[in-house]
Protein backbone atom coordinates (compact mmCIF):
# COMPACT_ATOMS: atom_id res chain seq x y z
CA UNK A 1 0.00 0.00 0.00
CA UNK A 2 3.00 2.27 0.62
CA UNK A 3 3.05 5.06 -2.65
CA UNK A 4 -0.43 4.74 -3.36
CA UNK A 5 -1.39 8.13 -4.01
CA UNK A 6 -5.42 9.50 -4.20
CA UNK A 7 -4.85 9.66 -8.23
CA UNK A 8 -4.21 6.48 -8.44
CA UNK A 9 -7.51 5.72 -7.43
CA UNK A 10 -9.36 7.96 -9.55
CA UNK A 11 -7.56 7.34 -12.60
CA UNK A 12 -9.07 3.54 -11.93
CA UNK A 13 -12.07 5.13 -11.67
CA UNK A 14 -12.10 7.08 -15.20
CA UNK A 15 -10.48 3.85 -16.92
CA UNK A 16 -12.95 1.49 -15.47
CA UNK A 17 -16.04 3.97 -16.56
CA UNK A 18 -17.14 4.26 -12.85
CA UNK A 19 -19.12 7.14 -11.61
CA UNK A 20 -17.82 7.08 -8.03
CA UNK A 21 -15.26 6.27 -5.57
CA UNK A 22 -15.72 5.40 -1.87
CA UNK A 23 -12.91 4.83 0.33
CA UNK A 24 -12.77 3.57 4.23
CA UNK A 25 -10.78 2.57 6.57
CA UNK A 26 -11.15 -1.42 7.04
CA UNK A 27 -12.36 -2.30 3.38
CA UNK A 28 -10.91 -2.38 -0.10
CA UNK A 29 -11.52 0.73 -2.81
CA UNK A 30 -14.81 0.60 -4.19
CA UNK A 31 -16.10 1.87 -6.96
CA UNK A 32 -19.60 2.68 -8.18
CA UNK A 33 -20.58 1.36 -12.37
CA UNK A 34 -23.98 1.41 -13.89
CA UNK A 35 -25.41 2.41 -10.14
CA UNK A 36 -23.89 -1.17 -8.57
CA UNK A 37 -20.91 -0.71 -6.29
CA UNK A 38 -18.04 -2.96 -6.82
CA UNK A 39 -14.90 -3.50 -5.06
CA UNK A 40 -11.59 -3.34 -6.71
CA UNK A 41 -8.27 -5.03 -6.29
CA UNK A 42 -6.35 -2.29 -4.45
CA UNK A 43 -5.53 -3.64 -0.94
CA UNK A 44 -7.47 -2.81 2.10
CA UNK A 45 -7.23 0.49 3.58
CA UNK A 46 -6.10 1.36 7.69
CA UNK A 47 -6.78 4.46 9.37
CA UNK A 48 -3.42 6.44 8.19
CA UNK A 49 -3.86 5.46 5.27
CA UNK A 50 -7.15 7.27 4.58
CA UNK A 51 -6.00 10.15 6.16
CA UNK A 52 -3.04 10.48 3.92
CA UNK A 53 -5.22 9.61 0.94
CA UNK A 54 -7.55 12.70 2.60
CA UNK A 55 -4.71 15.18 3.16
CA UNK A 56 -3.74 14.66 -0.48
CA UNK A 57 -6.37 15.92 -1.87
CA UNK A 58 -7.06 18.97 0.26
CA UNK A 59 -5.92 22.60 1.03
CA UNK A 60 -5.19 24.51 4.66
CA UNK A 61 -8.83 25.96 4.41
CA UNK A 62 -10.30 22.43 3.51
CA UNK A 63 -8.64 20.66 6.32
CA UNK A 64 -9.74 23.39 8.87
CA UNK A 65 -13.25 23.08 7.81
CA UNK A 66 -12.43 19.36 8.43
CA UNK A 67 -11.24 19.73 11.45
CA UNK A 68 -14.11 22.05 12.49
CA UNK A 69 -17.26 20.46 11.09
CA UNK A 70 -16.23 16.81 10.60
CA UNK A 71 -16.68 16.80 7.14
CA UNK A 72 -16.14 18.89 3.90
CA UNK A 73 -16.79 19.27 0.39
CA UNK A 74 -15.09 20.39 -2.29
CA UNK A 75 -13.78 19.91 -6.28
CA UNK A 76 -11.17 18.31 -6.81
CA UNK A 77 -8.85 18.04 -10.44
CA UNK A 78 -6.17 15.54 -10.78
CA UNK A 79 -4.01 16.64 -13.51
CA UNK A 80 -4.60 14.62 -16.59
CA UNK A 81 -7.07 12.66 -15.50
CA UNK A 82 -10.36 14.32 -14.55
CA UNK A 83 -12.37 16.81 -11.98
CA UNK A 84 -14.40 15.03 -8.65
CA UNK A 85 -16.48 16.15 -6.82
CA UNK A 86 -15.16 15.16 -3.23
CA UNK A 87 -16.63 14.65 0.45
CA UNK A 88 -14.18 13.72 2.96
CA UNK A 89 -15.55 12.98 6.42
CA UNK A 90 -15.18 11.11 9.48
CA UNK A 91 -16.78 7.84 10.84
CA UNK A 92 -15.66 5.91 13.62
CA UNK A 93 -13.47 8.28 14.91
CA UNK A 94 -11.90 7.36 11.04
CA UNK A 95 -11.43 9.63 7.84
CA UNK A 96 -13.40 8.15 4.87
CA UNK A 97 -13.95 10.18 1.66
CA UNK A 98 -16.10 9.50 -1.60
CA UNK A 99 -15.27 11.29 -4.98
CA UNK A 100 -17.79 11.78 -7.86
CA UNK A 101 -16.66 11.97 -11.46
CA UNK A 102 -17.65 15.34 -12.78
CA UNK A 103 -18.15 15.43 -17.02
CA UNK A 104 -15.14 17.16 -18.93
CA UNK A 105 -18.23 19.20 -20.13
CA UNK A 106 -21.58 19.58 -20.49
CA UNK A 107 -23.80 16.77 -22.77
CA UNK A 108 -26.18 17.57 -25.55
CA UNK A 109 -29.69 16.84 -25.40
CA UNK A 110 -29.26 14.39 -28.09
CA UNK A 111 -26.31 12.83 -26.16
CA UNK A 112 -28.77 12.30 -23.05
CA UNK A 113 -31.49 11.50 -25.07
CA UNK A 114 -33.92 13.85 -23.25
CA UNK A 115 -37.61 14.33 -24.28
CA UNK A 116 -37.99 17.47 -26.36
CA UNK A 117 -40.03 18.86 -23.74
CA UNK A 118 -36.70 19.61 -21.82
CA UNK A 119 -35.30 21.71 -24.50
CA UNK A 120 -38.79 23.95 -25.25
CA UNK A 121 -38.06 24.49 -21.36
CA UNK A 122 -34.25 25.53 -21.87
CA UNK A 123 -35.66 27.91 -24.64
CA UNK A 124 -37.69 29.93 -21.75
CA UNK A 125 -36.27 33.51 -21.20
CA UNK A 126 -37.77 34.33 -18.02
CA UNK A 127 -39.60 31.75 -15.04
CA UNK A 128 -38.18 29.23 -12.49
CA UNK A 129 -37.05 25.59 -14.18
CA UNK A 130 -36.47 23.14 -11.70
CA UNK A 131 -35.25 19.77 -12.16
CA UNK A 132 -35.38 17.11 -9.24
CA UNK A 133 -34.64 13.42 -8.46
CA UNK A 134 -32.87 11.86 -6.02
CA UNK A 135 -29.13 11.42 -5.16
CA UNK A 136 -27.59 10.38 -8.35
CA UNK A 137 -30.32 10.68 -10.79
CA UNK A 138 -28.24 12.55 -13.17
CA UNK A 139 -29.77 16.15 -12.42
CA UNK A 140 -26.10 17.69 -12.91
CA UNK A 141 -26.13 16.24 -15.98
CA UNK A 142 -29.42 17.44 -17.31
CA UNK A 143 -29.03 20.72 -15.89
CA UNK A 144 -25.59 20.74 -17.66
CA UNK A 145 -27.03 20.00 -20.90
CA UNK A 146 -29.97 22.71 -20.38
CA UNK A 147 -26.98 25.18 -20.05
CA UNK A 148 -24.79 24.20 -22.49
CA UNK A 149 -28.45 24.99 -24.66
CA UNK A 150 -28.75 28.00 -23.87
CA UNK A 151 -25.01 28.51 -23.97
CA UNK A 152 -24.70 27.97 -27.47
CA UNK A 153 -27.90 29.56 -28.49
CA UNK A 154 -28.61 32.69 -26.86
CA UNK A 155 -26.31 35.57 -26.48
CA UNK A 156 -26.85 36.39 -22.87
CA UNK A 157 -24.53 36.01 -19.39
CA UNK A 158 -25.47 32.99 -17.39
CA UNK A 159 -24.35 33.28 -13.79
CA UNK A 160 -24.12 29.90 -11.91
CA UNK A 161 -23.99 29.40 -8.00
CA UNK A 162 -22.78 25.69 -7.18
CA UNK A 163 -21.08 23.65 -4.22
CA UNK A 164 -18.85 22.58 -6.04
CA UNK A 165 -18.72 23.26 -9.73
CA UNK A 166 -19.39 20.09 -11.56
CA UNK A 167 -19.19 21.11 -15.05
CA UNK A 168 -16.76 23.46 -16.94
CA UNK A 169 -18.57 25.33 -19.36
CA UNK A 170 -16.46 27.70 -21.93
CA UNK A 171 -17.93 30.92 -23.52
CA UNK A 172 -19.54 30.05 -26.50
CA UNK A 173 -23.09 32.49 -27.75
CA UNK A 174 -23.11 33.18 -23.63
CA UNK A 175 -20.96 34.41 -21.12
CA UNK A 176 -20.44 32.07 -18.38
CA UNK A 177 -19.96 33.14 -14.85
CA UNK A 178 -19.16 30.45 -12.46
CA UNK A 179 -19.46 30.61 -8.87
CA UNK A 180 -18.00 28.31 -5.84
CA UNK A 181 -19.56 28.28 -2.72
CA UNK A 182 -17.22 28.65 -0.25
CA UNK A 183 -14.25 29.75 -2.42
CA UNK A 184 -16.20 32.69 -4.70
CA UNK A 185 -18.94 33.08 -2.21
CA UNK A 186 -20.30 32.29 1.08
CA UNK A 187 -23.21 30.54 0.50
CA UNK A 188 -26.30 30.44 -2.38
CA UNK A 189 -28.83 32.91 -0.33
CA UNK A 190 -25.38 35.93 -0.43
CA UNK A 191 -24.15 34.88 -3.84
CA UNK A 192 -28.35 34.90 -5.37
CA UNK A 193 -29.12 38.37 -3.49
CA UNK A 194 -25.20 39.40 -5.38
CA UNK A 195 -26.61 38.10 -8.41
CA UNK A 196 -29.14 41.14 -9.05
CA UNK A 197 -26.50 43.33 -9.65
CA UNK A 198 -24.24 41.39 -11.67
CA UNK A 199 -26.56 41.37 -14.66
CA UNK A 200 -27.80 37.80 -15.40
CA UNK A 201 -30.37 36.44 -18.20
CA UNK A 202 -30.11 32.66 -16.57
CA UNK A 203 -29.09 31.94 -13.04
CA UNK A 204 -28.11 28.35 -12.31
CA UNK A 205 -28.40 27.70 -8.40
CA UNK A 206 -27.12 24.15 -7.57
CA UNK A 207 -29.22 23.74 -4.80
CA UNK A 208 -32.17 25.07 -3.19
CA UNK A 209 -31.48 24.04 0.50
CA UNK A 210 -33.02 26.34 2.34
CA UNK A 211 -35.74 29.41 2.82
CA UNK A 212 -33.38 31.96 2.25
CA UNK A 213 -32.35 30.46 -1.48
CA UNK A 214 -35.91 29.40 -2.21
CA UNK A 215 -36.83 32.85 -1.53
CA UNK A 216 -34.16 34.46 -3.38
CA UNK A 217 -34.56 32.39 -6.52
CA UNK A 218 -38.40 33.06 -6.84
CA UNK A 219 -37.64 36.73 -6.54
CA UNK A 220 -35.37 36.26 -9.12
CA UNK A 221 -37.62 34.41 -11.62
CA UNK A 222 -40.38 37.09 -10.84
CA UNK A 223 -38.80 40.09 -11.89
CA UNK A 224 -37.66 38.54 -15.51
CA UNK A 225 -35.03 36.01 -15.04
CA UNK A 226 -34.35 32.00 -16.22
CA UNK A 227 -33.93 30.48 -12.99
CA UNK A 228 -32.81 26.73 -12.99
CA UNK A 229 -32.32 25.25 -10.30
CA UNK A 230 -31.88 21.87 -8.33
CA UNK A 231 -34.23 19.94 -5.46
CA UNK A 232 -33.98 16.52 -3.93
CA UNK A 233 -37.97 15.43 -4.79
CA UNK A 234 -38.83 12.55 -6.47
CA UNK A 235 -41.85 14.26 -8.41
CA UNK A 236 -43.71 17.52 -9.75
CA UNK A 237 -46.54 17.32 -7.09
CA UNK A 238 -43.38 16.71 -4.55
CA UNK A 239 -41.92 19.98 -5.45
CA UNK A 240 -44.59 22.00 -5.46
CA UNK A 241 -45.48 21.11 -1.56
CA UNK A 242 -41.43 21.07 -0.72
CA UNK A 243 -41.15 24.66 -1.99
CA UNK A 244 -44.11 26.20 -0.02
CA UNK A 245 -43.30 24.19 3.44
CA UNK A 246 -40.29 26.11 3.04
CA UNK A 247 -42.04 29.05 4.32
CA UNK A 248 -43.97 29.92 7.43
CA UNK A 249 -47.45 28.65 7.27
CA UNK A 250 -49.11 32.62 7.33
CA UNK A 251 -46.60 32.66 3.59
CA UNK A 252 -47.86 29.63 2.31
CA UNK A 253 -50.70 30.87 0.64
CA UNK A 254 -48.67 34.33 -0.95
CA UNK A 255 -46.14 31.76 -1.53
CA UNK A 256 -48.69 29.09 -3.98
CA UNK A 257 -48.98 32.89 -5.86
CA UNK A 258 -45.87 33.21 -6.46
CA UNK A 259 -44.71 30.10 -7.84
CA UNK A 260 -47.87 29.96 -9.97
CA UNK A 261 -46.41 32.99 -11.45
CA UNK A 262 -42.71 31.83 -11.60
CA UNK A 263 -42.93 28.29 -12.52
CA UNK A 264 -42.25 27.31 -16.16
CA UNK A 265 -41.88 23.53 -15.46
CA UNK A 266 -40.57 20.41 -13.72
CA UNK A 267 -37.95 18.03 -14.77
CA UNK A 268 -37.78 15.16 -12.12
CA UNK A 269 -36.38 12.00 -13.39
CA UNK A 270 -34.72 8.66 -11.92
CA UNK A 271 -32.03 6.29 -13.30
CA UNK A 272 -32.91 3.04 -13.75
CA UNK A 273 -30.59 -0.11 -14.84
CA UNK A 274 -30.51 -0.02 -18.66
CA UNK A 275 -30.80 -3.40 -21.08
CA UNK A 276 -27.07 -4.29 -21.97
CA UNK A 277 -25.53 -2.64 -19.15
CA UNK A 278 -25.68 1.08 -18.05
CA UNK A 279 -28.50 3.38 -17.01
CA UNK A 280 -31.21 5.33 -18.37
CA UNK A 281 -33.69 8.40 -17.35
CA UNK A 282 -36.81 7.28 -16.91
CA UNK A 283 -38.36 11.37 -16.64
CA UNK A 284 -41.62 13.17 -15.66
CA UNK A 285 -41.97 16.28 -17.20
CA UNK A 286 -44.38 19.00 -15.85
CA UNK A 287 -45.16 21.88 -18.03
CA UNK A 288 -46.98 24.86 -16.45
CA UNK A 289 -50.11 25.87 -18.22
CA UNK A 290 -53.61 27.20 -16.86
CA UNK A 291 -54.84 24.34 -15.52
CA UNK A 292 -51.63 23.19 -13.59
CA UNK A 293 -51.29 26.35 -11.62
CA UNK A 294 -55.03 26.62 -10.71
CA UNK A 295 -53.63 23.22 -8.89
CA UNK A 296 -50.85 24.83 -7.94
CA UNK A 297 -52.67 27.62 -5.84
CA UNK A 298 -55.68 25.61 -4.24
CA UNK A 299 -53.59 23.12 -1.69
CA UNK A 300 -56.31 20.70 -1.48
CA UNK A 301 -56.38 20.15 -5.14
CA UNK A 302 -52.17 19.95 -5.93
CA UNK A 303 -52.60 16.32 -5.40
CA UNK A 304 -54.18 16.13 -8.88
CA UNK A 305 -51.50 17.29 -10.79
CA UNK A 306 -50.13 13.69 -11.93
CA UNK A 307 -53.61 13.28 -13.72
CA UNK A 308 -53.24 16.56 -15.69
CA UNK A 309 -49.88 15.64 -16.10
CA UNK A 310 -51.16 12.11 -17.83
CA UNK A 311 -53.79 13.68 -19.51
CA UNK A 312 -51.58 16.52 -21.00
CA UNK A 313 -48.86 14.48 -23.65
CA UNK A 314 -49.67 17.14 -26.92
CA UNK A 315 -48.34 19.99 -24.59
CA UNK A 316 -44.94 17.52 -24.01
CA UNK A 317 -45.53 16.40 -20.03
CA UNK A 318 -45.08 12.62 -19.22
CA UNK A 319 -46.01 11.16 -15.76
CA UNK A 320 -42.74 8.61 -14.34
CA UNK A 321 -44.73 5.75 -15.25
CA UNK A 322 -45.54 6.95 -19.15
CA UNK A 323 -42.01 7.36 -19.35
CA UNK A 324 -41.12 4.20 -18.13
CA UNK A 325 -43.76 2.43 -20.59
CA UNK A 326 -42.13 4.29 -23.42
CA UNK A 327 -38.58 2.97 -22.20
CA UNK A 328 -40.05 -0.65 -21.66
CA UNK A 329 -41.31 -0.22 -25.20
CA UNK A 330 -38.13 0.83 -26.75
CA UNK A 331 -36.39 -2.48 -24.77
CA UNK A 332 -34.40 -0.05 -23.12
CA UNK A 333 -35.29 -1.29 -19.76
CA UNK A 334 -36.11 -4.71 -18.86
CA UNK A 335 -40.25 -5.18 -17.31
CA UNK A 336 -39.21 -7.08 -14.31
CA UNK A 337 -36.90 -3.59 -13.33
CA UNK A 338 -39.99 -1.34 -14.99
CA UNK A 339 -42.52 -3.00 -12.84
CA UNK A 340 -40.03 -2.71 -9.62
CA UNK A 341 -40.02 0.83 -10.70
CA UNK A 342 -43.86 1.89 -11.26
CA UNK A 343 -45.56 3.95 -9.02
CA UNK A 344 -48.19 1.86 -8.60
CA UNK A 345 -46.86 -1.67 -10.02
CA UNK A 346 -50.89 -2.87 -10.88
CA UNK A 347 -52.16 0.14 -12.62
CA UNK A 348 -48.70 0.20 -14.49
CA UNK A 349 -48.87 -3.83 -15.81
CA UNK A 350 -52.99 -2.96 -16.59
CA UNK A 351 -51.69 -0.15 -18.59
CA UNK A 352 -49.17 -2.25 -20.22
CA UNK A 353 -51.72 -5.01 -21.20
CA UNK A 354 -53.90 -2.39 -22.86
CA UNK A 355 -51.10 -1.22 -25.20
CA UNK A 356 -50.45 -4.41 -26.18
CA UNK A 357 -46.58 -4.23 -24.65
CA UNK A 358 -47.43 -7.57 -22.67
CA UNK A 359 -49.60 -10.28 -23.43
CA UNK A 360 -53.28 -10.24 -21.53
């Protein structure tokens, strides 16, 4: 084990096509491929060992945070071999880290294969985009595509706020202002309310983690600006209610308004194991018309957006499930993993029968 060195590991990681990286003291290197984690032949790790493997990677202010908080994130770029994103942090009185392969640059929709609903969206000039999924659903990916749209496209400055960056993006029709938080800025809420005066068409915010950002990035959208931006929900309805219980329940209702207002649409997809090896999006797409934000403002009727969502394919939305169908039907995903997927596993296989995808 003596000479390893952190790069080692994540050239392995590039060469082997692996999306992530986990490392701990009393187990082996282990990488994540097509969403299954797999350990490689490096030999186990011991506690100096991950710190040194730790300390490589990281600055004075880095290992203070460290130190302080008892865990820290960051970018990282190994020279010649790629940019990670990187989160070093302790367990069992133990350093462990795990390092996420960030794209050299940004897809194209056709790369992704995204519906074209998702580049109408990009086309927007003004409203709030959001696009949502789980931990590693590939919304950094998407989002990076959306940009690199507009990027080459539109001649306008698009400002982005991110912990870390993930993707590089060069001038191209846009100008591209990149921000760090915790290197460029303090946090999202400073660097969005700094954003006003630094003359933005499209604000990317990485995250919306909190009330101050959420706030920030409606105010944003409502006096004339693309706002795209980030949230860990699993669906359009989802997002909707996780925005408003941001606020105070006496804002709720002034807050419904607003996003009514703001909102443009909802990209919230999930990766599923793809036939052949890989993964796929499986993604709901929300578009918001008249009848979607009447939904939107009367709380006791949000809960039938999915049905104007199904009902609404000429205007470009797709429920999870109709996009899983569609995948199923292009034998992009297998229906043992489609029906595992399904938001409600009967109604999907009825729905299936109907079309004819599998026998009655």
């Amino acid at each position: 084990m003596t000479g390893l060195h952190i790069d080692d590991l994540l050239r392995y990681t590039i060469e082997q096509d692996c999306s992530d990286l986990h490392v701990k003291t009393g187990s082996v290197p282990t990488v994540r491929i097509s969403g299954l984690l797999a350990k490689t032949a490096f030999p186990e790790t011991d506690p100096a060992m991950c710190e040194e493997l730790a300390k490589q990677m990281m600055d004075d202010d880095q290992e203070r945070t460290l130190t302080e908080a008892g865990e820290v994130d960051f970018g990282y770029q190994a020279a010649e071999i790629g940019r990670f994103r990187v989160n070093i942090h302790r367990q069992r009185g133990t350093l462990a880290l795990s390092a996420r392969r960030i794209l050299p640059q940004a897809p194209e929709f056709k790369e992704l294969g995204l519906p074209e609903a998702v580049e109408a969206l990009a086309n927007e000039h003004r409203g709030l985009l959001l696009v949502t999924g789980p931990t590693s659903s590939g919304k950094t990916t998407t989002t990076g595509a959306v940009l690199r749209h507009i990027n080459q496209t539109r001649a306008c400055h698009i400002l982005t706020i991110e912990d870390p960056i993930e993707i590089l993006h060069s001038d191209e029709r846009a100008i591209v202002t990149q921000r760090e938080v915790g290197q460029d800025t303090r946090d999202f809420s400073t660097a969005l309310r700094a954003a006003m005066r630094q003359d933005p068409d499209v604000i990317f915010v990485g995250e919306m983690r909190d009330l101050e950002t959420v706030k920030a990035g409606l105010q944003a959208a409502e006096t004339g600006h693309l706002v795209i931006a980030t949230l860990h929900t699993t669906n359009a309805t989802e997002t909707v209610n996780r925005i408003v219980e941001f606020f105070p329940p006496h804002e709720q209702k002034q807050t419904r308004v607003a996003i009514a207002g703001s909102l443009v649409g909802v990209v919230s997809q999930r990766l599923m194991p793809k036939v052949g090896g890989g993964r796929v999006a499986a993604i709901e797409i929300m578009i918001v018309n008249g009848r979607v934000r009447e939904l939107i403002l009367e709380p006791e009727r949000t809960h039938e957006i999915p049905d104007i969502i199904a009902e609404s394919g000429f205007y470009g939305m797709q429920t999870f499930d109709q996009a899983v169908i569609e995948l199923v039907k292009q034998e992009l995903v297998s229906l043992d993993d489609a029906k595992s997927a399904a938001t409600n596993p009967h109604d999907f296989e009825l729905v299936l029968k109907q079309q004819g995808v599998i026998a009655l």
